[in-house]
N, C-alpha and C. Protein backbone atom coordinates (compact mmCIF):
# COMPACT_ATOMS: atom_id res chain seq x y z
N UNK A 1 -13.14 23.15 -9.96
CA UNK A 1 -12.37 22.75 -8.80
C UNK A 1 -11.19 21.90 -9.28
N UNK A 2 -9.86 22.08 -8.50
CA UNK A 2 -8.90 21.26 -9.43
C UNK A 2 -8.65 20.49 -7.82
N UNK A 3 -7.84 19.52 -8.46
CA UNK A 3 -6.83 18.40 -7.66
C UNK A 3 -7.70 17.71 -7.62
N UNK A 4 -7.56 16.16 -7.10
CA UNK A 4 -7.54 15.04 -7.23
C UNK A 4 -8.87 14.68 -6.54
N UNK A 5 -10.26 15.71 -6.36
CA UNK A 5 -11.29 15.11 -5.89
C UNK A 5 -12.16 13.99 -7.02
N UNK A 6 -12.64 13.06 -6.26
CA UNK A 6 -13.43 12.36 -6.84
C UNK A 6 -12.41 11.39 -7.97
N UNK A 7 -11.15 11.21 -7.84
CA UNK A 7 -10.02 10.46 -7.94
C UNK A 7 -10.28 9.36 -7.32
N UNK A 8 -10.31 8.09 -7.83
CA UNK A 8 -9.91 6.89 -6.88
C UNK A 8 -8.86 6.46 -6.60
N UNK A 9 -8.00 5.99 -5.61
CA UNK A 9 -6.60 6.11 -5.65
C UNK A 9 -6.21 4.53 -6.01
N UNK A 10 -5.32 4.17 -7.41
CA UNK A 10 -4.84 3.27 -7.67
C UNK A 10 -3.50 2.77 -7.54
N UNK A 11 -3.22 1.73 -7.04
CA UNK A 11 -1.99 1.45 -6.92
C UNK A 11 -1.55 1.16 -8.73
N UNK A 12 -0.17 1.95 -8.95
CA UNK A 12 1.11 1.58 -9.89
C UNK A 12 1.86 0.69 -9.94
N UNK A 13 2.31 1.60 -8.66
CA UNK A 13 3.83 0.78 -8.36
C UNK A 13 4.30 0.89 -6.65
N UNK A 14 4.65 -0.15 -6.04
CA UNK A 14 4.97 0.14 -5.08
C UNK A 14 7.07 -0.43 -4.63
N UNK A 15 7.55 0.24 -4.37
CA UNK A 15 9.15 0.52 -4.20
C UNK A 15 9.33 0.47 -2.91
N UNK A 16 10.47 -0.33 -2.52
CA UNK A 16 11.05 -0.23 -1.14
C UNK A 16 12.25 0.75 -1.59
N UNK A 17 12.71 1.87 -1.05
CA UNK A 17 13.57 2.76 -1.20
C UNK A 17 14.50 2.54 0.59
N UNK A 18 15.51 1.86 1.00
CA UNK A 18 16.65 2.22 2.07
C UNK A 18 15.17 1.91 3.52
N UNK A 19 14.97 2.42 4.25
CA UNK A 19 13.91 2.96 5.11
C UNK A 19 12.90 2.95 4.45
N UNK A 20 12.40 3.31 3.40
CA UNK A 20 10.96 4.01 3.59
C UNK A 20 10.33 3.05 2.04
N UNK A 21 8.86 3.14 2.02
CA UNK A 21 7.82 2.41 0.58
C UNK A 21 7.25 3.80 -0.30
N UNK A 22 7.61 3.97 -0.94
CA UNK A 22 7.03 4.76 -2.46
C UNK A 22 6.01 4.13 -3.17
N UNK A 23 5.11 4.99 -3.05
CA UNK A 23 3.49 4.20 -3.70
C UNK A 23 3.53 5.27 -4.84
N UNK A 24 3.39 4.73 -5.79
CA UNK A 24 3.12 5.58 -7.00
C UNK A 24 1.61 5.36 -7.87
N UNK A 25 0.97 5.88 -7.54
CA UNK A 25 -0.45 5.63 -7.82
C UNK A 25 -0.56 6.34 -9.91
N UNK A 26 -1.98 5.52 -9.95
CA UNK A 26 -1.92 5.90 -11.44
C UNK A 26 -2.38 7.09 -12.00
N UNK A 27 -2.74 7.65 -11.24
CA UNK A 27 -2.65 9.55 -11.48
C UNK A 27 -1.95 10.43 -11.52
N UNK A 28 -0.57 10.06 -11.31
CA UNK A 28 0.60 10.20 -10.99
C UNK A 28 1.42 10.80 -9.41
N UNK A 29 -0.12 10.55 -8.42
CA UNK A 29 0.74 10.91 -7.25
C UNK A 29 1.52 9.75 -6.57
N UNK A 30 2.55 10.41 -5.92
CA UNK A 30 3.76 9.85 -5.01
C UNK A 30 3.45 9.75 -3.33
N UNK A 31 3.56 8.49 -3.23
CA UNK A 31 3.08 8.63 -1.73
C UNK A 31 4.57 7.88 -1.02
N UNK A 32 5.19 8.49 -0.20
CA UNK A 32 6.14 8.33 0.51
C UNK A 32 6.51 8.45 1.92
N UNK A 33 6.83 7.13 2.92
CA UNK A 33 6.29 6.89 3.98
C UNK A 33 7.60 6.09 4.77
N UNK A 34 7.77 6.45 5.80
CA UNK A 34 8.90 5.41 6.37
C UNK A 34 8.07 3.81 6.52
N UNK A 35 9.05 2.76 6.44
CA UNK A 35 8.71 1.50 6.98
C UNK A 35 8.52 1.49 8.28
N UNK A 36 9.01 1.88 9.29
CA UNK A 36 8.54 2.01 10.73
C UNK A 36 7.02 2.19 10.99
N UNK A 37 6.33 2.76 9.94
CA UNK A 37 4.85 2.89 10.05
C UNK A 37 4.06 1.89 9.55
N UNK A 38 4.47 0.34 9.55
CA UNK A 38 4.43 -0.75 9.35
C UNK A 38 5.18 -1.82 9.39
N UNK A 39 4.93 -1.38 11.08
CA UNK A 39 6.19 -2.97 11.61
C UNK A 39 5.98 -4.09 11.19
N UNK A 40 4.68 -4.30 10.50
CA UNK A 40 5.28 -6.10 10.13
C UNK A 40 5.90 -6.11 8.90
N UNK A 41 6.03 -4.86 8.20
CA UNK A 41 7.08 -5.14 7.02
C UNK A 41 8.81 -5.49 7.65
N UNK A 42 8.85 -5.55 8.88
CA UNK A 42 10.15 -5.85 9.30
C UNK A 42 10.65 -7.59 8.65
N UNK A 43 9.42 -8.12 8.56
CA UNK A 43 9.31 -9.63 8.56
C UNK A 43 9.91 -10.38 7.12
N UNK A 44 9.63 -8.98 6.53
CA UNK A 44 9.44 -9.24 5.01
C UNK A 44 11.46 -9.47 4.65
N UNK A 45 11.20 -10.63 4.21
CA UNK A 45 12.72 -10.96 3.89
C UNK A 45 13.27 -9.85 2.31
N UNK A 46 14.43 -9.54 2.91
CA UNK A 46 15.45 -9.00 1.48
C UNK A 46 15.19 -8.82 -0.02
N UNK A 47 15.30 -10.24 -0.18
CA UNK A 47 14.83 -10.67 -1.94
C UNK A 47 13.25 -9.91 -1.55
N UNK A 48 12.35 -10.19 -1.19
CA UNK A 48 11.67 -10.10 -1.36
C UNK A 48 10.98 -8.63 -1.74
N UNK A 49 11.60 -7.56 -1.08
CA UNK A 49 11.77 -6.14 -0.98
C UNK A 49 11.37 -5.40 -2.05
N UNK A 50 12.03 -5.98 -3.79
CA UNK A 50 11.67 -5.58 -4.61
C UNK A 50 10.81 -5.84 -5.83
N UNK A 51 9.96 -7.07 -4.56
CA UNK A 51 8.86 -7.66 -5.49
C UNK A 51 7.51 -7.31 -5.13
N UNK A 52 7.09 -6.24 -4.98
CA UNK A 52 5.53 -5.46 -4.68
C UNK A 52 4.74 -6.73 -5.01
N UNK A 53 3.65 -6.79 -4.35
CA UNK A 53 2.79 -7.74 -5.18
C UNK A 53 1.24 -6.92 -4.87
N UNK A 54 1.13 -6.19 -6.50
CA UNK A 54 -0.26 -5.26 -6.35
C UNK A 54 -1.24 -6.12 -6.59
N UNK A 55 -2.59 -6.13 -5.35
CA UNK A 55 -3.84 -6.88 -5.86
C UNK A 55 -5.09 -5.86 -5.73
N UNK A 56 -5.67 -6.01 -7.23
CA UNK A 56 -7.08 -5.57 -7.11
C UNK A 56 -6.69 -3.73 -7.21
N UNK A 57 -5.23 -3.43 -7.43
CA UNK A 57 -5.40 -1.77 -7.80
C UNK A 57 -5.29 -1.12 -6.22
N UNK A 58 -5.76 -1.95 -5.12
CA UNK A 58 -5.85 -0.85 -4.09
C UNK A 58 -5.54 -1.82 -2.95
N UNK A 59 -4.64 -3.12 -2.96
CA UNK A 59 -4.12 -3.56 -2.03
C UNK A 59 -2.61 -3.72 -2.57
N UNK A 60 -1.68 -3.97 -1.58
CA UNK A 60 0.27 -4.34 -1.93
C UNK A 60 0.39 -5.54 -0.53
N UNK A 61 1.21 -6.30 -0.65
CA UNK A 61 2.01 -7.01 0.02
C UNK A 61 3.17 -7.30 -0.64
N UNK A 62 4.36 -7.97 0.14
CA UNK A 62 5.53 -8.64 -0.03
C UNK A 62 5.31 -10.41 0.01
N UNK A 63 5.88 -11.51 -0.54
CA UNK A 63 6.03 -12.34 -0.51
C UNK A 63 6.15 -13.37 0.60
N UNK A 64 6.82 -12.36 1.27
CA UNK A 64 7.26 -12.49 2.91
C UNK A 64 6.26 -12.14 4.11
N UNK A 65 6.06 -11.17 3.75
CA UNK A 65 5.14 -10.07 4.49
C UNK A 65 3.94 -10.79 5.04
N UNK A 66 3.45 -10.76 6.46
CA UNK A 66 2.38 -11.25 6.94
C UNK A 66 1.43 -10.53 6.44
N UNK A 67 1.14 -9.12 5.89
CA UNK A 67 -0.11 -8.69 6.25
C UNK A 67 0.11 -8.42 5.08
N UNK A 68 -1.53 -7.59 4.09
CA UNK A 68 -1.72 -7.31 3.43
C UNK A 68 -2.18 -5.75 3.35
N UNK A 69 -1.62 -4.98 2.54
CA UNK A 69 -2.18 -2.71 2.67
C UNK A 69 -3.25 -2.81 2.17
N UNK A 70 -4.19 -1.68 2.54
CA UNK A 70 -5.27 -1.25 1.34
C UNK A 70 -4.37 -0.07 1.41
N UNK A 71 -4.89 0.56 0.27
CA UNK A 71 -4.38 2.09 -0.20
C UNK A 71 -5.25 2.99 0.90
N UNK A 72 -5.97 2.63 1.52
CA UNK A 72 -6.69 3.87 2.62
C UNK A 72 -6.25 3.71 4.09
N UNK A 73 -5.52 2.69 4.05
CA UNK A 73 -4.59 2.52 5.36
C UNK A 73 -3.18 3.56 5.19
N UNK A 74 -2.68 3.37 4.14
CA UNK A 74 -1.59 4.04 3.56
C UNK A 74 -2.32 5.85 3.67
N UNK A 75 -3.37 6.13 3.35
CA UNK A 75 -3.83 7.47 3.51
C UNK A 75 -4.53 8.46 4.59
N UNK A 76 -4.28 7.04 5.76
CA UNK A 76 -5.17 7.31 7.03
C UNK A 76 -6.31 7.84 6.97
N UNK A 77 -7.44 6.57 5.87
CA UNK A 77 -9.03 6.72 5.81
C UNK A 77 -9.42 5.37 6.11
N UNK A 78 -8.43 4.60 7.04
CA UNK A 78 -9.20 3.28 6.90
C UNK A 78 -10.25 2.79 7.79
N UNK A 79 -10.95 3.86 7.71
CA UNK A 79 -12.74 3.63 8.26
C UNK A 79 -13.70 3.68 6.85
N UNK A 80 -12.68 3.96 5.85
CA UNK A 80 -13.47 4.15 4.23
C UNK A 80 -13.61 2.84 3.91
N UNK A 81 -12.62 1.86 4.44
CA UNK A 81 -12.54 0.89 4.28
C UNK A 81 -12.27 -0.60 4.95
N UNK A 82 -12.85 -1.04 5.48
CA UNK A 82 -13.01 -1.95 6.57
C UNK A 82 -12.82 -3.41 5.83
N UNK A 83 -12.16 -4.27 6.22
CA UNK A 83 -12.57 -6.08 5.65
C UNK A 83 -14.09 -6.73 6.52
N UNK A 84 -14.29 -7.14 5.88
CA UNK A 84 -15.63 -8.18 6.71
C UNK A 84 -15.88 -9.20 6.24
N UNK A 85 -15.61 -10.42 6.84
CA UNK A 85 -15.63 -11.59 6.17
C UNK A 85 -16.69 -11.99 6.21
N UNK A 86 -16.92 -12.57 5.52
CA UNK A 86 -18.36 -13.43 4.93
C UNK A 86 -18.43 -14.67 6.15
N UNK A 87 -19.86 -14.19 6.76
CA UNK A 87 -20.15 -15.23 7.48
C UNK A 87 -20.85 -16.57 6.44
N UNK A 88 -20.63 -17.91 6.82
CA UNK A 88 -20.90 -18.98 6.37
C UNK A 88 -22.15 -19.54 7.19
């Protein structure tokens, strides 16, 4: 069987390009997406644009940026992946 089953998808590199974020994962696929499909990147100041900040391989934010991606939000599986905070 070929293509990318049983692949975990890692974040590379992530690029603000004009409009749109370029995820370049370490398998070498290209994931390319308008910013409109993440209005709170509106928030994210200028400078900040071309400073990705990859955590853990499968999350990105901006400096600026209120929120934080998983890579399965970006792939529309994010029921694969849910946050749950630790009750105290």
């Amino acid at each position: 069987m070929e293509g990318f089953i049983g692949h975990k998808p890692e974040l590379k590199k992530v690029l603000w390009t004009n409009n749109k974020i370029e995820i370049r994962l370490t398998d070498g696929r290209i994931i390319l997406f308008p910013t409109s499909k993440l209005p709170s990147l509106k928030k994210t100041k200028l400078k900040d644009r071309n400073k990705a900040l990859i955590i853990n391989r499968d999350m990105f934010t901006f400096e600026s940026c209120p929120e934080v991606y998983h890579i399965e939000q970006i792939l529309g599986k994010e029921k694969d992946y849910q946050y749950t905070a630790a009750l105290q």
